[in-house]
Protein backbone atom coordinates (compact mmCIF):
# COMPACT_ATOMS: atom_id res chain seq x y z
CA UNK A 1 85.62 24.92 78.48
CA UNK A 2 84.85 24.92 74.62
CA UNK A 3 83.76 28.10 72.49
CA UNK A 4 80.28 26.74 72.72
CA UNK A 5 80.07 26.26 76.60
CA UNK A 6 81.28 29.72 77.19
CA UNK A 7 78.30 30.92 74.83
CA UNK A 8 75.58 29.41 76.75
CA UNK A 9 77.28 30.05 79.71
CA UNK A 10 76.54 33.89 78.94
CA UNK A 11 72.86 32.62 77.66
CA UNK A 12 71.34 31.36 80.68
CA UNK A 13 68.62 32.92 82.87
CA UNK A 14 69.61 34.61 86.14
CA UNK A 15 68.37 31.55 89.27
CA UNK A 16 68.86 28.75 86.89
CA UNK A 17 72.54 27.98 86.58
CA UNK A 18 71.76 24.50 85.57
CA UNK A 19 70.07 25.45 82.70
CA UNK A 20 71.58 24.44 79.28
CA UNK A 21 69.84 26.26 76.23
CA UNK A 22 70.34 27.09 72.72
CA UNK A 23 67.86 28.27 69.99
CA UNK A 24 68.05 27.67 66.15
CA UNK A 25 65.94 28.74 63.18
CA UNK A 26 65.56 26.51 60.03
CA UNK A 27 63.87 26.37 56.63
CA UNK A 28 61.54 24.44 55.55
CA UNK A 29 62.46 22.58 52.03
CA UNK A 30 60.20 21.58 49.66
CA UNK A 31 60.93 18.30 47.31
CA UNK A 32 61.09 18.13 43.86
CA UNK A 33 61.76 14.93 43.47
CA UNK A 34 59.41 13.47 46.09
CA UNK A 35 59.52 11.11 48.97
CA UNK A 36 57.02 8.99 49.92
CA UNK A 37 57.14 5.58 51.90
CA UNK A 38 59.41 3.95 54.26
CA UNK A 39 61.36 0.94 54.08
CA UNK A 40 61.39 1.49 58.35
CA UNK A 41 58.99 3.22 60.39
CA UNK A 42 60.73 3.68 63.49
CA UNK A 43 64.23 4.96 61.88
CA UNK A 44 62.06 7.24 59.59
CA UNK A 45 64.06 5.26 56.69
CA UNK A 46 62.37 6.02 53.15
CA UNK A 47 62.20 3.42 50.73
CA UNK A 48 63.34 6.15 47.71
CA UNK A 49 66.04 9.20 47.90
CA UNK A 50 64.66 12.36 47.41
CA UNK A 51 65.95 15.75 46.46
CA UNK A 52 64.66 18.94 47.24
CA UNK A 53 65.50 23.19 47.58
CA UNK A 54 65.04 24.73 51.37
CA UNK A 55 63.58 27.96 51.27
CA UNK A 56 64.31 31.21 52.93
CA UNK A 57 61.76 34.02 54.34
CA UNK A 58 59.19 30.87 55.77
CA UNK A 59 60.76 29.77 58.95
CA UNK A 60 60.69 28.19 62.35
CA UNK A 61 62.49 29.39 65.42
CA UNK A 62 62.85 27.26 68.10
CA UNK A 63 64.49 26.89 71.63
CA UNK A 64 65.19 24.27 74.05
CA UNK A 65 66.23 24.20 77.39
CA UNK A 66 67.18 21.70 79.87
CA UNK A 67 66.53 22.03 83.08
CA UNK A 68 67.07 19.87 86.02
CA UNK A 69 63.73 21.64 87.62
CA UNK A 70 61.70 20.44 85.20
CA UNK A 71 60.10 16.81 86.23
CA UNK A 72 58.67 16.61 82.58
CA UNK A 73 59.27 17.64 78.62
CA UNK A 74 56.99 20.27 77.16
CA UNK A 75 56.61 22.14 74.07
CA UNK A 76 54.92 25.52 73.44
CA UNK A 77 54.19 25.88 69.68
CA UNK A 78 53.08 29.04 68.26
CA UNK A 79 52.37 30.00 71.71
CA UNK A 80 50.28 27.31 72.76
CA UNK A 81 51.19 24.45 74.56
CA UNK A 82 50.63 21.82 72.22
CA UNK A 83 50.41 18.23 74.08
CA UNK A 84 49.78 16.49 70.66
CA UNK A 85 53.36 17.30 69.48
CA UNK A 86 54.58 16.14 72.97
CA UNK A 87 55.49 12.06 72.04
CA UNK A 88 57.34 12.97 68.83
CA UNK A 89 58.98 16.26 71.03
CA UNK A 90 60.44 13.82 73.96
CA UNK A 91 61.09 11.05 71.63
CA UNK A 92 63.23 14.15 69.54
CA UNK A 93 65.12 14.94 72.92
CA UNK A 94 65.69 11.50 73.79
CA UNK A 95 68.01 11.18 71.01
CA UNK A 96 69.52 14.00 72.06
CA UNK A 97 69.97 12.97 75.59
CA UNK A 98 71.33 9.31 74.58
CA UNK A 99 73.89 11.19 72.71
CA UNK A 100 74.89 13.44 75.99
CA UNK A 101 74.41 10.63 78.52
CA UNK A 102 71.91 12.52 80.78
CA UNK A 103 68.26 12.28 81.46
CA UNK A 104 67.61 15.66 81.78
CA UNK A 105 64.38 16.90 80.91
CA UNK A 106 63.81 19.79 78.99
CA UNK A 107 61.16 22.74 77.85
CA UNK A 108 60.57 23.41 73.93
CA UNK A 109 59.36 26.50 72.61
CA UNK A 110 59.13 27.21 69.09
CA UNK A 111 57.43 29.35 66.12
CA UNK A 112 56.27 29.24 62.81
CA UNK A 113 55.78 31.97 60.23
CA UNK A 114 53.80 30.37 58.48
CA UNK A 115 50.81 27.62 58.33
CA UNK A 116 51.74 24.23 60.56
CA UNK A 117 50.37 20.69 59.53
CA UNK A 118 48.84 22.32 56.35
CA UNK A 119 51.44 20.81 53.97
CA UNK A 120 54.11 23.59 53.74
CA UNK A 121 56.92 21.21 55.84
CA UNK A 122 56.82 22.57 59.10
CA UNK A 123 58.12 19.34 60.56
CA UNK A 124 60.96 19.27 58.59
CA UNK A 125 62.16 22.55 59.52
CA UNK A 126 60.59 22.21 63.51
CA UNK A 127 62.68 19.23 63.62
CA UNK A 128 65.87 20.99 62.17
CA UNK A 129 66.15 23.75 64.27
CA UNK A 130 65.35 21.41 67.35
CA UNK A 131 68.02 19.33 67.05
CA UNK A 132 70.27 22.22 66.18
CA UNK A 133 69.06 23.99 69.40
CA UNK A 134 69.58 20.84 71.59
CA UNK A 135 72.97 19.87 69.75
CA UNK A 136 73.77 23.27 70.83
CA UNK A 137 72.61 23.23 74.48
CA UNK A 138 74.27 20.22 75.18
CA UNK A 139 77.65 20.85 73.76
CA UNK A 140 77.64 17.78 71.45
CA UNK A 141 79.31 19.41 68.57
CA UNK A 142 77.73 17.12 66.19
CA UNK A 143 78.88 17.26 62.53
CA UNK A 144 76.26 18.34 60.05
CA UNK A 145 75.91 14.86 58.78
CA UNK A 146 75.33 13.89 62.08
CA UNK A 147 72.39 16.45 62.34
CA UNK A 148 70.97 15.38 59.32
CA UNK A 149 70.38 11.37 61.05
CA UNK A 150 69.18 12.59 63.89
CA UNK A 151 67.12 14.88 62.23
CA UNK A 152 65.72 12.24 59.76
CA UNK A 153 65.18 10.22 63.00
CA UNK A 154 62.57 12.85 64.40
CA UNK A 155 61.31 13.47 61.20
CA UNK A 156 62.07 12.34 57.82
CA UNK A 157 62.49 15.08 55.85
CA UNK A 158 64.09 17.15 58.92
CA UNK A 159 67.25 15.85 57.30
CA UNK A 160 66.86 17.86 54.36
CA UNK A 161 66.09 21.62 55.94
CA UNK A 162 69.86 21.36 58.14
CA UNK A 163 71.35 22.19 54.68
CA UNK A 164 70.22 25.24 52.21
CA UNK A 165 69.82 25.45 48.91
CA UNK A 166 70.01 21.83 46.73
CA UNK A 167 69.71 19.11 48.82
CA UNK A 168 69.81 15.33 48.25
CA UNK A 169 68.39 12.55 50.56
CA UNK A 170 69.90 9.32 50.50
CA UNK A 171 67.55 6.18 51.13
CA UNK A 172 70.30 4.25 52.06
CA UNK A 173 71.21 0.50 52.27
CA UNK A 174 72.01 -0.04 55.88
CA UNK A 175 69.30 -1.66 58.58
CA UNK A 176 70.76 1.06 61.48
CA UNK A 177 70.07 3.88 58.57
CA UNK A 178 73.29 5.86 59.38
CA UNK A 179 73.70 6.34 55.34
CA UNK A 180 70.33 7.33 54.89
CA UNK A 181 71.91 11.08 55.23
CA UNK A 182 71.20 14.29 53.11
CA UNK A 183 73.84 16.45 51.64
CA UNK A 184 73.89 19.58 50.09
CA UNK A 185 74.01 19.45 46.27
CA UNK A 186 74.42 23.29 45.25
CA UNK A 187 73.64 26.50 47.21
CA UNK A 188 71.30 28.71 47.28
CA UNK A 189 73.52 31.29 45.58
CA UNK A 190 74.72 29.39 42.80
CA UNK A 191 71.57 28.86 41.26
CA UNK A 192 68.48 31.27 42.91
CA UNK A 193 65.30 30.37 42.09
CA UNK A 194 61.96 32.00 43.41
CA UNK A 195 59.24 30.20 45.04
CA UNK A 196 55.76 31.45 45.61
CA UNK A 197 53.27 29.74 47.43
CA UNK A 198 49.85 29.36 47.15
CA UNK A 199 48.14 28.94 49.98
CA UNK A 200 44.48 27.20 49.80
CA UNK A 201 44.14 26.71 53.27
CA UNK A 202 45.41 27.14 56.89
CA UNK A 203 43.87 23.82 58.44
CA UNK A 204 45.40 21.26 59.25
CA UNK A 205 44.98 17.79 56.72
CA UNK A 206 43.20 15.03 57.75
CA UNK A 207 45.87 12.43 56.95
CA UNK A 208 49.10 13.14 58.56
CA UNK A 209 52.04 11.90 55.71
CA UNK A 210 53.35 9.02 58.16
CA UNK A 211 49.66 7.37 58.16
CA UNK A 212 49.58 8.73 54.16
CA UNK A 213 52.63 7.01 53.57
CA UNK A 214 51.85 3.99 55.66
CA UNK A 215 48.56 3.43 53.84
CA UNK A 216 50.12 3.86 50.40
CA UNK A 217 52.93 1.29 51.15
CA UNK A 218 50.03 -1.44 52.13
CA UNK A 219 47.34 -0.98 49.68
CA UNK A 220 48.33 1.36 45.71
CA UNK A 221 49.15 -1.13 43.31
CA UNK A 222 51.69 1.15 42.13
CA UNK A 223 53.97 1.31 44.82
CA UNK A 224 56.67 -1.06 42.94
CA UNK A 225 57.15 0.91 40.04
CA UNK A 226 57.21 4.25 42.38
CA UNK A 227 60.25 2.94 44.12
CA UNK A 228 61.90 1.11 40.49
CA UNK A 229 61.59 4.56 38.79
CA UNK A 230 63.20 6.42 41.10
CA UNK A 231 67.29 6.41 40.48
CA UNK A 232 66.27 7.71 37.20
CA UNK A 233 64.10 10.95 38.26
CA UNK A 234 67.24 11.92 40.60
CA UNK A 235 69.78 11.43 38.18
CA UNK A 236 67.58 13.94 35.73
CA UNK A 237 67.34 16.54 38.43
CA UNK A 238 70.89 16.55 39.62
CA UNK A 239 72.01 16.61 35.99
CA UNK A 240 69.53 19.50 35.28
CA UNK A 241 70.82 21.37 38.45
CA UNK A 242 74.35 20.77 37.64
CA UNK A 243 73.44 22.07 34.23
CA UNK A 244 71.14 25.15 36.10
CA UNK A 245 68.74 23.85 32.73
CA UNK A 246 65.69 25.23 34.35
CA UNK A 247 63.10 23.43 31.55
CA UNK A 248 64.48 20.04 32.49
CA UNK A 249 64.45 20.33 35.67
CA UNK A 250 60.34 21.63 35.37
CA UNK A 251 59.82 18.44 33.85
CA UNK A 252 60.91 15.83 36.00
CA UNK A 253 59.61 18.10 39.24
CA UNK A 254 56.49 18.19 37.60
CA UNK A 255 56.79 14.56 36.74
CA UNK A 256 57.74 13.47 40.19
CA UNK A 257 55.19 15.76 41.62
CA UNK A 258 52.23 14.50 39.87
CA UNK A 259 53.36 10.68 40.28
CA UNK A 260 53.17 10.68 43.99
CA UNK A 261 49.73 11.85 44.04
CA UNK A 262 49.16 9.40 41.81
CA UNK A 263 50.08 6.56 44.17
CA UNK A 264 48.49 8.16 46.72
CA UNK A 265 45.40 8.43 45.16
CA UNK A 266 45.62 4.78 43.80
CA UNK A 267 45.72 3.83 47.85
CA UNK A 268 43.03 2.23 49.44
CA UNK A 269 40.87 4.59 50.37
CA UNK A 270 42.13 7.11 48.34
CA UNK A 271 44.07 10.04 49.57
CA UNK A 272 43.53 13.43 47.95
CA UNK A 273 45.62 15.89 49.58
CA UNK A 274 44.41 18.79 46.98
CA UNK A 275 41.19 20.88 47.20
CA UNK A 276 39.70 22.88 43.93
CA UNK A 277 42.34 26.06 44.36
CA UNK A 278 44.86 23.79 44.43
CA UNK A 279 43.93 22.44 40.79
CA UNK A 280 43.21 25.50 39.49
CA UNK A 281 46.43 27.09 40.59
CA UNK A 282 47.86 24.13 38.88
CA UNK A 283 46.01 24.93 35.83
CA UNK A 284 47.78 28.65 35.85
CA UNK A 285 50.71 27.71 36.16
CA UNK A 286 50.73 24.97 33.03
CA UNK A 287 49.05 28.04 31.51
CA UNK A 288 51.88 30.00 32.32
CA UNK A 289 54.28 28.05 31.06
CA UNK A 290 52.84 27.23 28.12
CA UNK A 291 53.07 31.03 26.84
CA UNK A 292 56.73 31.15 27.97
CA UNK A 293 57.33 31.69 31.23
CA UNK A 294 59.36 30.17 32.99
CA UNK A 295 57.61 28.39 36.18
CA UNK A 296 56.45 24.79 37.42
CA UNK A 297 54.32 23.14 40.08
CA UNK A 298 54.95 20.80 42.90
CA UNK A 299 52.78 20.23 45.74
CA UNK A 300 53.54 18.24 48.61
CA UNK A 301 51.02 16.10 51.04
CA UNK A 302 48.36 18.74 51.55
CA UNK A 303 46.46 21.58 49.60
CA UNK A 304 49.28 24.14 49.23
CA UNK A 305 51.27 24.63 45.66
CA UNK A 306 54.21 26.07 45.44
CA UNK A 307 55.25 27.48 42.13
CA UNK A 308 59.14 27.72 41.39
CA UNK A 309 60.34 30.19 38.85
CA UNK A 310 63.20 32.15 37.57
CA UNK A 311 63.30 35.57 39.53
CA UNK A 312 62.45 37.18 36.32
CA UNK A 313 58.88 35.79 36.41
CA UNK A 314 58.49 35.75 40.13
CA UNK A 315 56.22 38.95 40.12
CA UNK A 316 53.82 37.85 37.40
CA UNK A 317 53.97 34.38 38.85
CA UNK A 318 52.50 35.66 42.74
CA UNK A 319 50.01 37.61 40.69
CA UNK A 320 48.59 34.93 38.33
CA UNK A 321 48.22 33.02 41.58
CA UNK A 322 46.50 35.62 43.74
CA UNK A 323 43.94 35.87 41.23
CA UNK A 324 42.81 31.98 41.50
CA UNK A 325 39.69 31.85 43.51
CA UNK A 326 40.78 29.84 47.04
CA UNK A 327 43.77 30.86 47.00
CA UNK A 328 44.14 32.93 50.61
CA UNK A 329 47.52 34.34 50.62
CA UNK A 330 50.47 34.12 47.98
CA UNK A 331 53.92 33.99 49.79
CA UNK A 332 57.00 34.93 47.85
CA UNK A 333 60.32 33.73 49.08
CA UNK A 334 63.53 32.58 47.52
CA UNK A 335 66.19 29.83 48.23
CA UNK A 336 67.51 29.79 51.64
CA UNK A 337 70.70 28.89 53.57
CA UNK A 338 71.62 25.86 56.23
CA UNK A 339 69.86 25.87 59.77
CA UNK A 340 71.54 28.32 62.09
CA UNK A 341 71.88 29.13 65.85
CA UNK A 342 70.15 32.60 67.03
CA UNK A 343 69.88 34.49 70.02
CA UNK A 344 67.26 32.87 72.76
CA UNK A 345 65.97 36.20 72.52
CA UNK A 346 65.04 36.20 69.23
CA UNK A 347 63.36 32.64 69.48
CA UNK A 348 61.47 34.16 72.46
CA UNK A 349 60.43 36.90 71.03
CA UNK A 350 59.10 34.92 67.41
């Protein structure tokens, strides 16, 4: 019996020696240089790399369990069962199951910190800690690579948040998409950086990014040079990281940032992602930065901006922010580490 067996041997319930089960917590990252599109919609391939930073104190906790009493998948989220998460939940542990050879079903129970579906990755990091969990559970030993394309498979940028810190995603070459992988570029220690975000709402947007994405692709008439422009904006950011040149790397975030929107907005119709807090807390920071400090935007698909700084100027940073009308809540955080098993306990108890 492995290392792993003989931990979840200790973890299960008392009447349910079939059980298997395993809980993980992982970050949600946030891009700099963005992704948006897909070159394949059922491998969750994108049709550019990406690069981004995972962050720490926001996080999701999540356990799974399989059972061989259960005649059906389920997933409790935030406490509620949540049947609209359900298809992209079994389709998740079906991956999982193919891998282990059993059809076991299996219950899903997980918890955010912080807003879900409002734009601040929560299915990046849900997805992470899922497929830790269920790696886990099953006893697949599965390298971290490994996590990352199943990950990716469940939800695209879930292959980013099972690494910390600096994180590249690969869009790959191959039509099975077993190089479109993410790898860690530099971690969270070698380079911190502080993060606060503004958050303009807790509702969740309209367009989902897969039907964002999907509606970009078919109809903004700059989706060509989006894609052709791309190599470049990555090699500027991993230079600039390699570098830890904090100004160059403000630029091209910024740069990538604002040219996604763009396309988006170019689609037909339109989508705008941003409401008026969001532009004005865009406005504060270019404000900020123009008087020296040292701090840049990027906002993913949805409302929320998230405003990376030195640690030096993360205090007057989450002020300037809190004093934008809309803005509800400023969170603070830093960069944060690789997804991780926890106790079931503590993903219980989340």
């Amino acid at each position: 019996m492995s290392v792993m067996s003989r931990t979840l041997d200790s973890d299960r319930s008392p009447g349910a020696p079939n059980d298997r089960v395993a809980a993980a917590q992982a970050q949600p990252n946030i891009a700099l240089i963005k992704y948006w599109g897909k070159r394949d919609v059922a491998l969750n391939l994108p049709v550019v790399g990406s690069l981004s930073i995972t962050l720490d104190t926001l996080w999701t906790r999540t356990e799974v369990r399989f059972s061989d009493a259960l005649d059906a998948d389920s997933i409790v989220l935030n406490g509620k069962s949540d049947p609209k998460q359900l298809k992209r939940t079994s389709a998740c542990l079906d991956l999982l199951r193919a891998r282990a050879g059993i059809r076991t079903r299996a219950a899903v129970v997980s918890t955010n910190n912080f807003p879900t579906g409002a734009g601040l990755a929560s299915s990046a990091s849900g997805f992470a800690a899922m497929v830790l969990a269920g790696d886990a559970a099953l006893g697949l030993n599965l390298t971290p690579a490994e996590q990352s394309v199943l990950a990716r498979r469940c939800s695209g940028s879930a292959a980013r948040s099972i690494f910390g810190g600096y994180v590249e995603w690969a869009h790959g070459s191959r039509a099975d998409g077993e190089d479109s992988v993410a790898t860690p570029l530099l971690p969270a220690d070698a380079w911190p950086l502080s993060v606060a975000v503004a958050i303009t709402s807790t509702a969740e947007k309209a367009i989902g990014s897969t039907e964002g994405m999907n509606r970009t692709a078919d109809t903004s008439p700059y989706q060509d040079a989006w894609i052709d422009s791309q190599e470049a904006d990555l090699a500027e950011a991993r230079a600039a990281i390699a570098e830890r040149d904090f100004e160059r790397l403000a630029d091209i975030s910024e740069h990538s940032c604002l040219k996604m929107h763009a396309l988006a907005l170019a689609a037909k119709p339109g989508l705008l992602y941003w409401n008026a807090a969001t532009v004005a807390a865009m406005h504060v920071v270019r404000s900020l930065r123009a008087q020296g400090v040292p701090v840049f935007f990027t906002i993913d698909a949805g409302p929320q901006l998230k405003a990376v700084c030195l640690p030096s100027a993360a205090s007057r940073v989450a002020a300037a922010l809190r004093e934008v009308p809309g803005v509800l809540n400023v969170v603070e955080t830093g960069l944060g580490g690789p997804a991780h098993l926890i106790p079931t306990a503590a993903a219980a108890a989340a």
